[in-house]
N, C-alpha and C. Protein backbone atom coordinates (compact mmCIF):
# COMPACT_ATOMS: atom_id res chain seq x y z
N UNK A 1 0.85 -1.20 0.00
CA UNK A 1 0.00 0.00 0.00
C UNK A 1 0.88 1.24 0.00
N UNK A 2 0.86 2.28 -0.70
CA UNK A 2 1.03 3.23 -1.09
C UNK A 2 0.93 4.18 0.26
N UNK A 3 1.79 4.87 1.10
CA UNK A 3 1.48 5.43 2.08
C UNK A 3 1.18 7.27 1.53
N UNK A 4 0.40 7.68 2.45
CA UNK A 4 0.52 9.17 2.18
C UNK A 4 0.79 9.80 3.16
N UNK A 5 2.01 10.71 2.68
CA UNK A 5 2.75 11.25 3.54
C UNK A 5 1.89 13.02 3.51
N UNK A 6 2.71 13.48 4.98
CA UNK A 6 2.63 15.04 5.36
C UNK A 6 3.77 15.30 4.41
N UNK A 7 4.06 16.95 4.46
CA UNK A 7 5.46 17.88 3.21
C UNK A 7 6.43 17.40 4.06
N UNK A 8 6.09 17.46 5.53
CA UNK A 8 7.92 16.49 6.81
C UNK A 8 8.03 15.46 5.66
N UNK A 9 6.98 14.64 6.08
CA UNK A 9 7.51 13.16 5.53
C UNK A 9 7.88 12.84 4.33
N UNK A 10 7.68 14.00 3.15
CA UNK A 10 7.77 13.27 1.96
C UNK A 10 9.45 13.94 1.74
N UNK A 11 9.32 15.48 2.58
CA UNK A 11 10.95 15.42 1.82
C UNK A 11 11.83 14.45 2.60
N UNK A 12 11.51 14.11 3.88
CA UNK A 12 12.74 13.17 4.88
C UNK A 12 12.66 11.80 3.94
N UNK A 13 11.33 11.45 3.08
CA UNK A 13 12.07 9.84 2.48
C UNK A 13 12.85 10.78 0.94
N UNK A 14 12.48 12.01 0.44
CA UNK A 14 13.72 12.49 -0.85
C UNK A 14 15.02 12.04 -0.19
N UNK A 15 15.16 13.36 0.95
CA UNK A 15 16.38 13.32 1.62
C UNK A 15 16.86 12.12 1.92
N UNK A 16 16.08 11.06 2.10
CA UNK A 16 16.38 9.82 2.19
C UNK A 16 16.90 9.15 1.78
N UNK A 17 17.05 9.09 0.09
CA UNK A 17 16.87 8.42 -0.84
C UNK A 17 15.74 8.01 -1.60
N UNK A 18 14.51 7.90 -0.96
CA UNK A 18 13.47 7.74 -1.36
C UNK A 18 12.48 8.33 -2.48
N UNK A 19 12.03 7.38 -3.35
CA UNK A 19 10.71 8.30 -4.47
C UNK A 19 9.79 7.98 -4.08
N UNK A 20 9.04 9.34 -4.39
CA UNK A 20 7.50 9.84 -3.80
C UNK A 20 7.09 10.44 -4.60
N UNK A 21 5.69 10.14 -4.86
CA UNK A 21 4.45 10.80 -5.93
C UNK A 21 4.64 12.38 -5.38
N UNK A 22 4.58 13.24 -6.14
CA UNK A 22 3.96 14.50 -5.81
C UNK A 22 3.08 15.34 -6.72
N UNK A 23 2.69 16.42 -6.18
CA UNK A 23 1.96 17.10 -7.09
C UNK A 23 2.50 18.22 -7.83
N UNK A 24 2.19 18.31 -9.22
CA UNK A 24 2.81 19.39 -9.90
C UNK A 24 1.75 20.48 -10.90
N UNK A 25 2.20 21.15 -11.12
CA UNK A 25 1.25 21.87 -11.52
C UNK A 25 0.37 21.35 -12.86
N UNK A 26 1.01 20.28 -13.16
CA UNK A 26 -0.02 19.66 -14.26
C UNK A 26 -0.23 18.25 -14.18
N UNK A 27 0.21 17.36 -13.80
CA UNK A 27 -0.13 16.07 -12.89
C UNK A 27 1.07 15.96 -11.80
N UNK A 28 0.67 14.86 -11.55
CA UNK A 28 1.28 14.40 -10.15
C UNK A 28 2.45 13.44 -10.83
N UNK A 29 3.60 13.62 -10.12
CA UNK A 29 4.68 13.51 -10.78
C UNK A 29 5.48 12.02 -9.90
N UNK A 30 6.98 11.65 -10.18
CA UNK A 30 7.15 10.73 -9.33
C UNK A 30 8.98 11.44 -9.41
N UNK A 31 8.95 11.31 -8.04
CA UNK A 31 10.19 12.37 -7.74
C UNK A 31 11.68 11.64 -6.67
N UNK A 32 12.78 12.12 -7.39
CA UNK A 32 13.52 11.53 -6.56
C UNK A 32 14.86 12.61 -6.52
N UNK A 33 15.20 12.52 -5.68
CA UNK A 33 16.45 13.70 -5.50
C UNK A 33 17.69 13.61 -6.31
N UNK A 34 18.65 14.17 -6.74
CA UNK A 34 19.72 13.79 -7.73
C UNK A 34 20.98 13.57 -6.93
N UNK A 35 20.84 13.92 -5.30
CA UNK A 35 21.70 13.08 -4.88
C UNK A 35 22.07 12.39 -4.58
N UNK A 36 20.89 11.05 -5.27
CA UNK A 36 20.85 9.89 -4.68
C UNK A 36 20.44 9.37 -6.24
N UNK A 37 21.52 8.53 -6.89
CA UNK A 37 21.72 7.96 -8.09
C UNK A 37 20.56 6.62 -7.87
N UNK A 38 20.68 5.92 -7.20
CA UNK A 38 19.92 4.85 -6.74
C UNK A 38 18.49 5.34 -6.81
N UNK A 39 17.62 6.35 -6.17
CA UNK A 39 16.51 6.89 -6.12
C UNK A 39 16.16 6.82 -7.83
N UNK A 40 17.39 7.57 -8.23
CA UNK A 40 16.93 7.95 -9.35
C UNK A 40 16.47 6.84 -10.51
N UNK A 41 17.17 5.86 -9.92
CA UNK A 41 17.13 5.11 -11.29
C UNK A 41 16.02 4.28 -10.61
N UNK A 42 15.43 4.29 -9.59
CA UNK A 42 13.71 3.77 -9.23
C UNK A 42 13.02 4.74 -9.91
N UNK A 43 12.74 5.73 -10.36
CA UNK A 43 12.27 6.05 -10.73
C UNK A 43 12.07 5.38 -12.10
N UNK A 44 13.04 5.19 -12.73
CA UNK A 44 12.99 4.71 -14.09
C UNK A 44 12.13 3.26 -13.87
N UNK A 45 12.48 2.88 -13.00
CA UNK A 45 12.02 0.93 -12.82
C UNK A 45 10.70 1.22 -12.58
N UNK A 46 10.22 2.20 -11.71
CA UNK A 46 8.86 2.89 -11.25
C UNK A 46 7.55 3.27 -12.36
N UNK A 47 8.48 3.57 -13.54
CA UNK A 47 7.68 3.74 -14.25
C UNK A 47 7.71 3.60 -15.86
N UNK A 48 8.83 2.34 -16.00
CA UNK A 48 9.06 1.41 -16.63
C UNK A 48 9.51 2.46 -17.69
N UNK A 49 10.18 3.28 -17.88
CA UNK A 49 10.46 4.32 -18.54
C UNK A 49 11.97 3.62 -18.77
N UNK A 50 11.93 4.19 -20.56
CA UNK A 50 13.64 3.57 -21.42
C UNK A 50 14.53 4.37 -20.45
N UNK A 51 15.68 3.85 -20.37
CA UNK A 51 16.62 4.36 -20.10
C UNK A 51 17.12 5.46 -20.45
N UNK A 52 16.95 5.56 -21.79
CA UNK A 52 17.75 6.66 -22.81
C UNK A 52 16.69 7.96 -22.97
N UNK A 53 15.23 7.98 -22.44
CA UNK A 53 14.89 9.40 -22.16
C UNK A 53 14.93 9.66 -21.04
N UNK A 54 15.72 10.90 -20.69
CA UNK A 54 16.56 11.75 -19.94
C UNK A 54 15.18 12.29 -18.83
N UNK A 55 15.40 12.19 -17.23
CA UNK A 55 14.39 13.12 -16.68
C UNK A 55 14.71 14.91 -16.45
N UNK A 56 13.23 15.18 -16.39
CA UNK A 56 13.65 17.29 -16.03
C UNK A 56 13.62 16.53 -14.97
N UNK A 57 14.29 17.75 -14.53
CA UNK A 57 14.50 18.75 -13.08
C UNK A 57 14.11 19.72 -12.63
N UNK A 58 13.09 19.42 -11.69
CA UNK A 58 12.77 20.56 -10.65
C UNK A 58 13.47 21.15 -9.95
N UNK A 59 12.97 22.55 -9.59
CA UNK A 59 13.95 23.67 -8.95
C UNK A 59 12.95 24.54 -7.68
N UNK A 60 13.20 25.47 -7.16
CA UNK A 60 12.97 25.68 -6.02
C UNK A 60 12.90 27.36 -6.61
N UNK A 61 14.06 27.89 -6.88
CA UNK A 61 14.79 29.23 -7.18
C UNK A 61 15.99 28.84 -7.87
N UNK A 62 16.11 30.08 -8.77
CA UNK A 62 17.25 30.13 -9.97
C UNK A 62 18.76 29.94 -9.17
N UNK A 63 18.51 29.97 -8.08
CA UNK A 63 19.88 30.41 -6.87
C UNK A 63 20.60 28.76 -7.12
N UNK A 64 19.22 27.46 -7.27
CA UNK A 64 19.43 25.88 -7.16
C UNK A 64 20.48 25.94 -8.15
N UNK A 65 19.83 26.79 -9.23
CA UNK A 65 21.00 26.26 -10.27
C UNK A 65 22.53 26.53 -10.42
N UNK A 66 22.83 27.77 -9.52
CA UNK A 66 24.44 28.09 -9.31
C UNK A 66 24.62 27.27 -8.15
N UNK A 67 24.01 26.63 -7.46
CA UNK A 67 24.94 25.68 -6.70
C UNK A 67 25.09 24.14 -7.37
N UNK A 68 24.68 24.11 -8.52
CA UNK A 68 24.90 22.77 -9.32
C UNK A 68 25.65 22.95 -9.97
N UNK A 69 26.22 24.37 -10.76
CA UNK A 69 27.35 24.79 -11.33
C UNK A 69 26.78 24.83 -12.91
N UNK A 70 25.27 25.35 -12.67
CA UNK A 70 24.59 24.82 -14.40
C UNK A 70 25.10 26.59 -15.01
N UNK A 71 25.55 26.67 -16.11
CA UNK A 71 25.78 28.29 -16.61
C UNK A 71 24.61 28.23 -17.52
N UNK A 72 23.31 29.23 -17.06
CA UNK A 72 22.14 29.78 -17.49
C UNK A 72 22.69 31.04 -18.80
N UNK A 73 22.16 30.14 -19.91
CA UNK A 73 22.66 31.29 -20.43
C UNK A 73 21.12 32.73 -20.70
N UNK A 74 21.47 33.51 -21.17
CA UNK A 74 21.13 34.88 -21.82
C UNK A 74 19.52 34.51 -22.32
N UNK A 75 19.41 33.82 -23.04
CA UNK A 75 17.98 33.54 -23.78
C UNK A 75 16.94 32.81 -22.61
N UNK A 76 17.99 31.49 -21.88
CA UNK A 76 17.29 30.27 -20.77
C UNK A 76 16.63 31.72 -19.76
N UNK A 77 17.72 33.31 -19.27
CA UNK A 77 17.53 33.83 -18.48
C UNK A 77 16.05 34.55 -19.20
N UNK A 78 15.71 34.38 -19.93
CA UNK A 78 14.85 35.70 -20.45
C UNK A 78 13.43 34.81 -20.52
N UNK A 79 13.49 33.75 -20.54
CA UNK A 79 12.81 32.96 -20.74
C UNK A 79 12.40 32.34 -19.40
N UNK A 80 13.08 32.23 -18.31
CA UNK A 80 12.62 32.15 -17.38
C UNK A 80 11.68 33.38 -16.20
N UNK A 81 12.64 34.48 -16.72
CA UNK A 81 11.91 35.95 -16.28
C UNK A 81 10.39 35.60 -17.20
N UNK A 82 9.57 35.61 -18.12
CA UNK A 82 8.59 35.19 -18.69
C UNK A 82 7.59 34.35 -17.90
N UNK A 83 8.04 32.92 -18.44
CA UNK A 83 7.26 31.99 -17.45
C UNK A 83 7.21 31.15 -16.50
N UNK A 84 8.24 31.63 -15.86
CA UNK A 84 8.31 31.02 -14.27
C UNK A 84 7.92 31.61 -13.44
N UNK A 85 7.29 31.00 -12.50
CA UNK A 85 6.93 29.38 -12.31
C UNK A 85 5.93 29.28 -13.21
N UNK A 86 6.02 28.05 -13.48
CA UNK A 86 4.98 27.87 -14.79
C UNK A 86 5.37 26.59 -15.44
N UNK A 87 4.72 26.41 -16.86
CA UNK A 87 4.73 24.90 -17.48
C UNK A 87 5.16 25.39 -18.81
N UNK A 88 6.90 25.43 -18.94
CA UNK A 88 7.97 25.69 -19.34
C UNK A 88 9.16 24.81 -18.57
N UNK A 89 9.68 23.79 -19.93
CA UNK A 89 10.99 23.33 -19.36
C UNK A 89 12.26 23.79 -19.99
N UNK A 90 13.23 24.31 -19.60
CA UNK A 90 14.38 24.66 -20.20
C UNK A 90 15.44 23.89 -20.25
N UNK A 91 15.41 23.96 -21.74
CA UNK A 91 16.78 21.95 -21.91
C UNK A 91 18.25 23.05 -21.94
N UNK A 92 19.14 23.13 -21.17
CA UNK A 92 20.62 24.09 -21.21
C UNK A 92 21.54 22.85 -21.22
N UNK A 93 22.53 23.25 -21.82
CA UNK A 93 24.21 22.22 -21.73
C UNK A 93 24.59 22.54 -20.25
N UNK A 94 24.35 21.29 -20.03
CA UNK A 94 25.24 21.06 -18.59
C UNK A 94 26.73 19.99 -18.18
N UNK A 95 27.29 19.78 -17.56
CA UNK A 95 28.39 19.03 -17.40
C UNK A 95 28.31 17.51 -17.70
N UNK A 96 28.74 16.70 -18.52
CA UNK A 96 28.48 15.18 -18.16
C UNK A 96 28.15 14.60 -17.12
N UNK A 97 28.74 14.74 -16.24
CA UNK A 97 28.30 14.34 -15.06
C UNK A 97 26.72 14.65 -14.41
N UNK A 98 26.84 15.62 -14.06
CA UNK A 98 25.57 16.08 -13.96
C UNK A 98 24.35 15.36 -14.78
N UNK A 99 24.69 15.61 -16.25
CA UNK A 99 23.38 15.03 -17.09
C UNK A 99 22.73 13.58 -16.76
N UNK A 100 24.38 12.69 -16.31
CA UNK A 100 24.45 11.36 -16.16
C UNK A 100 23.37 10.82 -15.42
N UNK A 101 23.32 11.82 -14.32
CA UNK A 101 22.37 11.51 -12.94
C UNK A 101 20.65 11.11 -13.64
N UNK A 102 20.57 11.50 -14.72
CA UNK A 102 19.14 11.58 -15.15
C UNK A 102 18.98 11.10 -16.67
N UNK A 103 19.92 10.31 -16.80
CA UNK A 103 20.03 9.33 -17.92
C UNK A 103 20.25 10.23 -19.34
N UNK A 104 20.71 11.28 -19.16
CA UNK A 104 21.30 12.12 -20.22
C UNK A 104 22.85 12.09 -20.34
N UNK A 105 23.11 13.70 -21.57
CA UNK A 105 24.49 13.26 -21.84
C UNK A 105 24.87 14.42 -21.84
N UNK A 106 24.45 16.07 -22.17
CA UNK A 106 25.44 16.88 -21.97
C UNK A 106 24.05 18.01 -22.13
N UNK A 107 23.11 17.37 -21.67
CA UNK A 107 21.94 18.82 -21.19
C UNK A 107 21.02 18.19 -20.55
N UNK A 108 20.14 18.95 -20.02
CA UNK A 108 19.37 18.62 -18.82
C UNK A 108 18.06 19.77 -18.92
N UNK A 109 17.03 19.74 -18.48
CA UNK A 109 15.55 20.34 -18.87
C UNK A 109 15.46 20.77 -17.32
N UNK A 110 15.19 22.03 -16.96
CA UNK A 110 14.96 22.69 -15.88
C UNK A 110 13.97 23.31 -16.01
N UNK A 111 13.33 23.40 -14.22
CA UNK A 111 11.41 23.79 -14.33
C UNK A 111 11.13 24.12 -13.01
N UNK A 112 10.78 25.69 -12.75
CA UNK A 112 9.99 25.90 -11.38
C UNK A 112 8.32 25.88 -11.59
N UNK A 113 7.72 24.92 -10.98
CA UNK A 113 6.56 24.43 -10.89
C UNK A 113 5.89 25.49 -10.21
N UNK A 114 4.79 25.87 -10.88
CA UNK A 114 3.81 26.57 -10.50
C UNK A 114 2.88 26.29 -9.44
N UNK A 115 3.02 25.69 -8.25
CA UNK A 115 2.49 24.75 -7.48
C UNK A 115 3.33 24.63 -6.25
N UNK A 116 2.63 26.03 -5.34
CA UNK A 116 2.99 26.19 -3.88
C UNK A 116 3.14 25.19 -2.95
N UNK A 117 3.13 23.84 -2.68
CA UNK A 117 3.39 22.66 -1.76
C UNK A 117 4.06 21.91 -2.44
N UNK A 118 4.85 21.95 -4.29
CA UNK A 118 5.53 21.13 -4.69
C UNK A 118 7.05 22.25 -4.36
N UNK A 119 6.91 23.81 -4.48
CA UNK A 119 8.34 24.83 -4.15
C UNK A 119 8.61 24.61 -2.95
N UNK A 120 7.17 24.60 -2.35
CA UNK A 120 7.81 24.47 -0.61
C UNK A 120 8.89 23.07 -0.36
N UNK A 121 8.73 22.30 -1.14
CA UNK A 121 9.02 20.44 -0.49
C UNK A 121 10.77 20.87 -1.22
N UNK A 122 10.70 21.81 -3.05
CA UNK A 122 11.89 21.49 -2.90
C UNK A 122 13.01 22.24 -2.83
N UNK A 123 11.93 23.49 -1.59
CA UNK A 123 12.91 24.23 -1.15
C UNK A 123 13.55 23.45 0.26
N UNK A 124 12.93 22.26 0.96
CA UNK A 124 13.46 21.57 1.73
C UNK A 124 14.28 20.20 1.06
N UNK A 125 14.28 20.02 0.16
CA UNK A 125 14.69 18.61 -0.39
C UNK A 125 16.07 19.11 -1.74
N UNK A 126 16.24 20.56 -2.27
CA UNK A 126 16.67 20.78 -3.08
C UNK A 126 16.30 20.18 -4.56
N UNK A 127 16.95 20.13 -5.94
CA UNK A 127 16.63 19.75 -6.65
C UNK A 127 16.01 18.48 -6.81
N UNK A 128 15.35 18.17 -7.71
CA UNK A 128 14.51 17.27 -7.45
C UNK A 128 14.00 16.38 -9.46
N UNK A 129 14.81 14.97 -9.77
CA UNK A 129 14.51 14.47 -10.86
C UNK A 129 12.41 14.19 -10.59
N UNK A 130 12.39 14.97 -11.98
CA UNK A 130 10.55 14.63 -11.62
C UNK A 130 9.82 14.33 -13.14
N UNK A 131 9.17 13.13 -13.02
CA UNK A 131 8.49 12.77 -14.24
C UNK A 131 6.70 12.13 -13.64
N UNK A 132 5.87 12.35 -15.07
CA UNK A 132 4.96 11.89 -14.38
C UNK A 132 4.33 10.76 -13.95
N UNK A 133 4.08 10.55 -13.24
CA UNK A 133 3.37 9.60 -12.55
C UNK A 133 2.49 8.58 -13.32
N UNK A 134 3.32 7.76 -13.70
CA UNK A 134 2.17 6.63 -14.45
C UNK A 134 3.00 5.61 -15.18
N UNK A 135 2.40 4.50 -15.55
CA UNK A 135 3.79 3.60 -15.98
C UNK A 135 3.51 4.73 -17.57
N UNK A 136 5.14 3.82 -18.38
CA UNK A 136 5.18 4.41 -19.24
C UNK A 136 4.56 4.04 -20.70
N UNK A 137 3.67 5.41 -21.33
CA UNK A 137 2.87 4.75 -22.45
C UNK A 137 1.37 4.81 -21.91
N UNK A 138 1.18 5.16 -20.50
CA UNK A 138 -0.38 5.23 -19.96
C UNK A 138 -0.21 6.82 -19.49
N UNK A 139 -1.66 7.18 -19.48
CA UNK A 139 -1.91 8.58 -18.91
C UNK A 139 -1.59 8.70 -17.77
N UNK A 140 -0.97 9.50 -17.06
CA UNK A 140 -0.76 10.71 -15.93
C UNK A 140 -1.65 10.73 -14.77
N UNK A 141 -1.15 10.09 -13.68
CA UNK A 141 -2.24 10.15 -12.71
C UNK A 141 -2.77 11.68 -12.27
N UNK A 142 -3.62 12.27 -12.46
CA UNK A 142 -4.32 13.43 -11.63
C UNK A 142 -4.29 13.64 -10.42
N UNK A 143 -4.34 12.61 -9.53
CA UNK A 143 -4.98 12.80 -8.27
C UNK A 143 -4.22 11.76 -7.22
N UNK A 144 -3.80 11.98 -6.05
CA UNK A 144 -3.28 11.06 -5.28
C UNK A 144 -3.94 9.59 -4.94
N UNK A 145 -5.15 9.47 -4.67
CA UNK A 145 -5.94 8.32 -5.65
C UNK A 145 -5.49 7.66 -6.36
N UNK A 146 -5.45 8.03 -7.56
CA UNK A 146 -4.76 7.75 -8.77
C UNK A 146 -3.44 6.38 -8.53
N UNK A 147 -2.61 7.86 -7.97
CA UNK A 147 -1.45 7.33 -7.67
C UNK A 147 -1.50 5.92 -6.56
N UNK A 148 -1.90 6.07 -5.84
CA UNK A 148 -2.26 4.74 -4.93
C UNK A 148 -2.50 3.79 -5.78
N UNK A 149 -3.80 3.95 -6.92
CA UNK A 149 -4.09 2.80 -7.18
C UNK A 149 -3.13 2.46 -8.19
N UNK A 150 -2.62 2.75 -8.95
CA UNK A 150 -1.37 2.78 -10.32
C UNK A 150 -0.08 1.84 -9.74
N UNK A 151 0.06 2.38 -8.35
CA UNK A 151 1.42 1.87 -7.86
C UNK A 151 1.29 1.04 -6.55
N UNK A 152 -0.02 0.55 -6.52
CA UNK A 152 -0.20 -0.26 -5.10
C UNK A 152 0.91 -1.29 -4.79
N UNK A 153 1.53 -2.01 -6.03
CA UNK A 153 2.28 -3.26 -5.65
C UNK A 153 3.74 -2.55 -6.17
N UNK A 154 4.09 -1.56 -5.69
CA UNK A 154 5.33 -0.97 -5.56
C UNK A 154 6.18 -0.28 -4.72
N UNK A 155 7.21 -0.29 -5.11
CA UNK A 155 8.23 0.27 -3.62
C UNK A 155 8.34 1.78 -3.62
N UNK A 156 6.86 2.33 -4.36
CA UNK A 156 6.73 3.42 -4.07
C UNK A 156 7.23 3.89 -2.71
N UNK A 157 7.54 5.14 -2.17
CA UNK A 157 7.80 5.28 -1.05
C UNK A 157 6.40 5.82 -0.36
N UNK A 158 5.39 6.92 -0.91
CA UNK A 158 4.47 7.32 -0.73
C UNK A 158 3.91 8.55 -1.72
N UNK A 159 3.00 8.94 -1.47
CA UNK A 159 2.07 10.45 -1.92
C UNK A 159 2.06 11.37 -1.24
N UNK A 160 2.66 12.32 -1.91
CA UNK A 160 1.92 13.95 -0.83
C UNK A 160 0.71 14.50 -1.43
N UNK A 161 0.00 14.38 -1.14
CA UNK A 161 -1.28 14.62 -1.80
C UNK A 161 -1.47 16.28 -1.80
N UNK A 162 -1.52 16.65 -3.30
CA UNK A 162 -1.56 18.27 -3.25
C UNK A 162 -3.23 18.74 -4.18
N UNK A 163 -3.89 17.65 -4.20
CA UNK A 163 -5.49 18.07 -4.77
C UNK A 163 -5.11 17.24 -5.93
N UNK A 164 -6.15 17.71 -6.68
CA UNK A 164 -6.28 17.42 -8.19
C UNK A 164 -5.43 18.08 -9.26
N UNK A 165 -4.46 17.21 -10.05
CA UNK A 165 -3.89 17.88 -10.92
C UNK A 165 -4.83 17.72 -11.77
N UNK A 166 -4.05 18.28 -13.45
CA UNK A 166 -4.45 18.07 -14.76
C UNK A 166 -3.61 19.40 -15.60
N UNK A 167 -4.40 19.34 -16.26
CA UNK A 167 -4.09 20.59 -17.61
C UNK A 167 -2.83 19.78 -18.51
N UNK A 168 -2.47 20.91 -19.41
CA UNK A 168 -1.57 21.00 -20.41
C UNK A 168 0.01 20.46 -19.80
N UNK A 169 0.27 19.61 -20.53
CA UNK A 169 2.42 19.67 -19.67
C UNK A 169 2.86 20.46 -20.03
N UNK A 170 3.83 20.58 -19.67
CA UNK A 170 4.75 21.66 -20.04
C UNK A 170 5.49 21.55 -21.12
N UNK A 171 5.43 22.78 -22.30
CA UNK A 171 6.51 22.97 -23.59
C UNK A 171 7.60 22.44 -23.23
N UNK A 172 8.41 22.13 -23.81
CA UNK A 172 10.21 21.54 -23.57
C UNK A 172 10.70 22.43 -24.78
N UNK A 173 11.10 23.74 -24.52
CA UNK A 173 12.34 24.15 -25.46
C UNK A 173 13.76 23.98 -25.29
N UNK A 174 14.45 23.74 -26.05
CA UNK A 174 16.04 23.82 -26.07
C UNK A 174 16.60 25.10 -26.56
N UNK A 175 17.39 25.69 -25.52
CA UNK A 175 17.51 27.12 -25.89
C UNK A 175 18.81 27.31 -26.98
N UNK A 176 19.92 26.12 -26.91
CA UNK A 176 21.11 26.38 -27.88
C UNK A 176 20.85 27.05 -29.47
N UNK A 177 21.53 27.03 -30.05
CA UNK A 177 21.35 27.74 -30.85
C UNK A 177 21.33 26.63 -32.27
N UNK A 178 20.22 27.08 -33.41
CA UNK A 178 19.28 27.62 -33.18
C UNK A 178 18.24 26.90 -31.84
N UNK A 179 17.42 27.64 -31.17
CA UNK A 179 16.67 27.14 -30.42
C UNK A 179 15.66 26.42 -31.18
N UNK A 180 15.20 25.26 -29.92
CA UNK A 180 13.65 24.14 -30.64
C UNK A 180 12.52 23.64 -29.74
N UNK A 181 11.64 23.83 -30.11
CA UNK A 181 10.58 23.20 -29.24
C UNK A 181 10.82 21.45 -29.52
N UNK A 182 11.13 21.12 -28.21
CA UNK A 182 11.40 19.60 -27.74
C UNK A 182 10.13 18.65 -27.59
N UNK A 183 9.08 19.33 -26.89
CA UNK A 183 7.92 19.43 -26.42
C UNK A 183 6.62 20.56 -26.92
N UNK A 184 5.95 19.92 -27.43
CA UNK A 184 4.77 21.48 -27.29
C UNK A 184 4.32 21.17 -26.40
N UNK A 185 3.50 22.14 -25.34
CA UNK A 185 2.78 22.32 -24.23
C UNK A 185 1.85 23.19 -23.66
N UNK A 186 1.69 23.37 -22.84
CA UNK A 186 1.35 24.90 -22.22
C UNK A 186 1.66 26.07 -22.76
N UNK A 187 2.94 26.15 -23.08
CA UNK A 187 3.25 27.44 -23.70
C UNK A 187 3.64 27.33 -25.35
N UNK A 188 2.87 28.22 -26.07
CA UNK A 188 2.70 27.89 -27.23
C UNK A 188 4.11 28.52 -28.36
N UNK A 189 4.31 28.21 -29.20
CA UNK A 189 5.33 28.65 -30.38
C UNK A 189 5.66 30.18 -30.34
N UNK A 190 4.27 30.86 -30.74
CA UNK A 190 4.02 32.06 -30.62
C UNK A 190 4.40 33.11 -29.41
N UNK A 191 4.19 32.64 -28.00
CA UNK A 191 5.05 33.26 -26.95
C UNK A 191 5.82 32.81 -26.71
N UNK A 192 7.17 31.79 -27.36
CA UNK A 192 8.59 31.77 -27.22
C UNK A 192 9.03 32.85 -28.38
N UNK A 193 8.50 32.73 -29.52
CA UNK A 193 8.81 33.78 -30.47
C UNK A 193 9.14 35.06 -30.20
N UNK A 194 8.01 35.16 -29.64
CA UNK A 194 7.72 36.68 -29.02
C UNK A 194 9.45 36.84 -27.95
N UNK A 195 9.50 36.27 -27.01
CA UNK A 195 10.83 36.10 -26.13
C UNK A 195 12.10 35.57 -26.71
N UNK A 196 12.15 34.98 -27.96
CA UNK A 196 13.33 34.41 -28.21
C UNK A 196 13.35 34.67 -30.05
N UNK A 197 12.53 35.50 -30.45
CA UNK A 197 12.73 35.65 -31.88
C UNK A 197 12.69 34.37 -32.83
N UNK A 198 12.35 34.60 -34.10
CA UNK A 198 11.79 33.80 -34.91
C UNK A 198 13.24 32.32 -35.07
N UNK A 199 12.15 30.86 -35.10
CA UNK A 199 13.25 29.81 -35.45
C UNK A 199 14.25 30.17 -36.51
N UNK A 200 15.46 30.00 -36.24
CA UNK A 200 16.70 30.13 -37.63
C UNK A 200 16.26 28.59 -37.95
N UNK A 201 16.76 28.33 -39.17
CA UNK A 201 17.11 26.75 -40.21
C UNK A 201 17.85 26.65 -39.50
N UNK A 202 18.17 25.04 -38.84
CA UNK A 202 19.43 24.70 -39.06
C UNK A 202 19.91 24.11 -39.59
N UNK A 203 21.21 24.12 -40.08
CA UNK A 203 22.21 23.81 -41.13
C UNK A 203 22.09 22.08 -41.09
């Protein structure tokens, strides 16, 4: 059985090592900390997800990302002044290492969630690998419900139950140059344009 935790309990099993359902501003997600390689890769077993697509990363404040040593560039910054917090992921070149943690190779998708009890948890838990909640190839659990019943016979750790999700996911742009929508989502072609000027060809 699927326990449901208080915001104490769910960041002490992150901090733990532990993955836990949470809520995000567009479903309920399944979350594990990046300082714990092991967590992370339950996640993948969790939700039967390939190896070779890479998880985002949740953030707290832009501050998370200079203590990971990520260099935000110029466009990622302008683009986050826009729609953060919000359902916008930003794919930036980050260190090998780093990427490694989340089954990537030399970039990584960053995202402050619009969703006051998912900032609070990871302003106590720090960054945070987060995908959604559901095996892979099935819809997105909504609701902590959901999640119980999806993952009853698993080593889930638990649920923080934050209401009812839903809506749109979040766009995935890659800001390098030329920039690309990875993802359509929430935020449409037309207001990255507007912030990041019209797609160049690339070569």
């Amino acid at each position: 059985m699927v326990a449901r935790l208080s915001l104490e309990e769910a960041a002490e099993a992150l901090i733990a090592g532990g993955v836990v359902a949470v809520p995000t501003d567009t479903v309920y997600g399944l979350a594990a900390s990046l300082a714990h390689p092991a967590a992370v890769e339950e996640v993948f077993t969790l939700k039967q997800r390939p190896q070779d697509v890479a998880l985002p990363v949740m953030i707290a404040t832009t501050q998370q990302l200079d203590e990971m040593g990520v260099m935000w560039p110029a466009t990622a910054e302008a683009l986050a002044a826009q729609f953060w917090p919000g359902a916008l992921t930003i794919v930036v070149p980050v260190a090998a290492e780093l990427a490694s943690r989340v089954g990537a190779s030399d970039s990584l998708g960053f995202r402050i969630p619009n969703q006051p009890v998912l900032v609070e948890l990871l302003e106590r838990t720090g960054p945070l690998a987060v995908t959604s909640a559901n095996r892979h190839g099935q819809l997105p659990c909504e609701t902590a419900d959901e999640v119980v019943e999806v993952f009853r016979e698993s080593d889930l750790r638990g649920v923080l139950d934050g209401g009812r999700g839903g809506g749109v996911p979040s766009t995935v742009v890659r800001v390098t140059t030329p920039w690309r929508i990875l993802r359509q989502g929430a935020v449409s072609l037309e207001e990255l344009t507007r912030v990041l000027g019209p797609q160049a060809t690339e070569d």
